[in-house]
Protein backbone atom coordinates (compact mmCIF):
# COMPACT_ATOMS: atom_id res chain seq x y z
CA UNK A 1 -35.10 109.21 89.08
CA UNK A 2 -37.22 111.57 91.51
CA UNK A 3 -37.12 111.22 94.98
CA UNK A 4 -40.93 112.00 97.02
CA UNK A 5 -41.59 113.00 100.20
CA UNK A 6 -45.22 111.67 101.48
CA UNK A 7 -46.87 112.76 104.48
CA UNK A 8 -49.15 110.37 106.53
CA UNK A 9 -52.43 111.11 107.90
CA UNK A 10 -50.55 111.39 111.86
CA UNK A 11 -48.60 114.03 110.63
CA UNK A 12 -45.45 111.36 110.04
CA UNK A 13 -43.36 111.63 107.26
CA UNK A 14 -41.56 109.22 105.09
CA UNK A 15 -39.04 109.58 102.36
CA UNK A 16 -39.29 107.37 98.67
CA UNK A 17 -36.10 106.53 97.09
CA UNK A 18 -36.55 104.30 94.29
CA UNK A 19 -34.03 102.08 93.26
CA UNK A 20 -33.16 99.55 90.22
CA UNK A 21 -32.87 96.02 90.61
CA UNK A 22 -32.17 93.01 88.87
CA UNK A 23 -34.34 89.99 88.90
CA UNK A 24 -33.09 86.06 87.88
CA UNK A 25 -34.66 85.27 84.68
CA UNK A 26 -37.21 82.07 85.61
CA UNK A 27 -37.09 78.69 83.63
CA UNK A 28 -40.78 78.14 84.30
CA UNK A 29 -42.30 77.29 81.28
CA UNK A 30 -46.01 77.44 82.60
CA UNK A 31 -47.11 80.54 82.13
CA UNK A 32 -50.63 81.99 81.56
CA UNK A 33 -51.87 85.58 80.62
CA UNK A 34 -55.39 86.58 81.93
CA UNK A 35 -57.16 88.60 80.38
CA UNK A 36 -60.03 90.44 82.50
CA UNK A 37 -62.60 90.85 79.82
CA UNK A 38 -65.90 92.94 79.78
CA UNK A 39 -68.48 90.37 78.63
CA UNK A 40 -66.76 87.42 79.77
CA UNK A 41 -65.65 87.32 83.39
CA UNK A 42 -61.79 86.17 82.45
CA UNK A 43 -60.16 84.50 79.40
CA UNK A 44 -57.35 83.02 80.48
CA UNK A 45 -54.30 82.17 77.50
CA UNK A 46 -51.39 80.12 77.57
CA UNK A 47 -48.05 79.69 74.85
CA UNK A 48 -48.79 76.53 73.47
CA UNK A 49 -52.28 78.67 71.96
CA UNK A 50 -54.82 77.12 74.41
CA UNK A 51 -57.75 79.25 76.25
CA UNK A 52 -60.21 78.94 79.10
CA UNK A 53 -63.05 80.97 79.51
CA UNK A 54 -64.98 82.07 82.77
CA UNK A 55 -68.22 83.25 81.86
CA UNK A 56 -70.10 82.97 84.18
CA UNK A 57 -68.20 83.95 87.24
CA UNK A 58 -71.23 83.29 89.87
CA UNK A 59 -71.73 79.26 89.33
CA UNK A 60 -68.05 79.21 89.55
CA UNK A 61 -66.79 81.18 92.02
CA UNK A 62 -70.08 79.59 94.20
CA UNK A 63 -68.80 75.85 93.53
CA UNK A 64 -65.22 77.07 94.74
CA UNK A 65 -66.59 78.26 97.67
CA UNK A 66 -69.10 75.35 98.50
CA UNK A 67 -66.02 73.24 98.11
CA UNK A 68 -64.17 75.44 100.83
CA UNK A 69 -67.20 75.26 103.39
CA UNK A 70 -67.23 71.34 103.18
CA UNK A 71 -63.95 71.05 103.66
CA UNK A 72 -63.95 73.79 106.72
CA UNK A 73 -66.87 71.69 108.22
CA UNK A 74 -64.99 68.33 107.29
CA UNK A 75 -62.58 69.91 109.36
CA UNK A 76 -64.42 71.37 112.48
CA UNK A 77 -65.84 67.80 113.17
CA UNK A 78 -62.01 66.29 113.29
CA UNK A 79 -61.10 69.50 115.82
CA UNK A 80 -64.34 68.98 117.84
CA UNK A 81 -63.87 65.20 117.93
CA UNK A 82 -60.17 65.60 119.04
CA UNK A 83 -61.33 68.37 121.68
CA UNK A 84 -63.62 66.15 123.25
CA UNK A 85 -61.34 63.30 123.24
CA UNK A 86 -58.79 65.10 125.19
CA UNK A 87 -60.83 66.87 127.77
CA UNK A 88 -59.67 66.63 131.71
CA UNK A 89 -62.69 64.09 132.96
């Protein structure tokens, strides 16, 4: 075990002492290894031996986000609604 000095960019230095630690084994059984591939965006495997492939990151990643903006705009129209409803007249 080394211990580092580091030096900031403002001149301030800090000292690195690492340490071991223990960690509580978790009883989660659902678990998933991804696997960041080269042709294939991300394979994604889990114990019981099933897989699920992203190929094609772009549609997918674009219908996440669509489904983010109508839910943002969903919820702009509640807060505008309640603004205006609670305005001093």
């Amino acid at each position: 075990m080394s211990v580092r000095l580091q030096r900031l960019r403002q001149g301030d230095y800090y000292i690195c002492v690492p340490r071991l630690r223990t960690f509580q084994e978790t009883k989660l059984e659902r678990v998933c290894a991804i696997d960041p591939g080269v042709v294939n965006f991300a394979t994604v495997y889990d114990p019981e031996g099933r897989t699920f492939c992203v190929k094609d990151a772009k549609n997918v990643l674009k219908q996440k986000f669509e489904a983010v903006d109508v839910l943002k705009s969903q919820l702009s129209v509640k807060d505008n609604v309640c603004e205006d409803r609670h305005k001093d007249k």
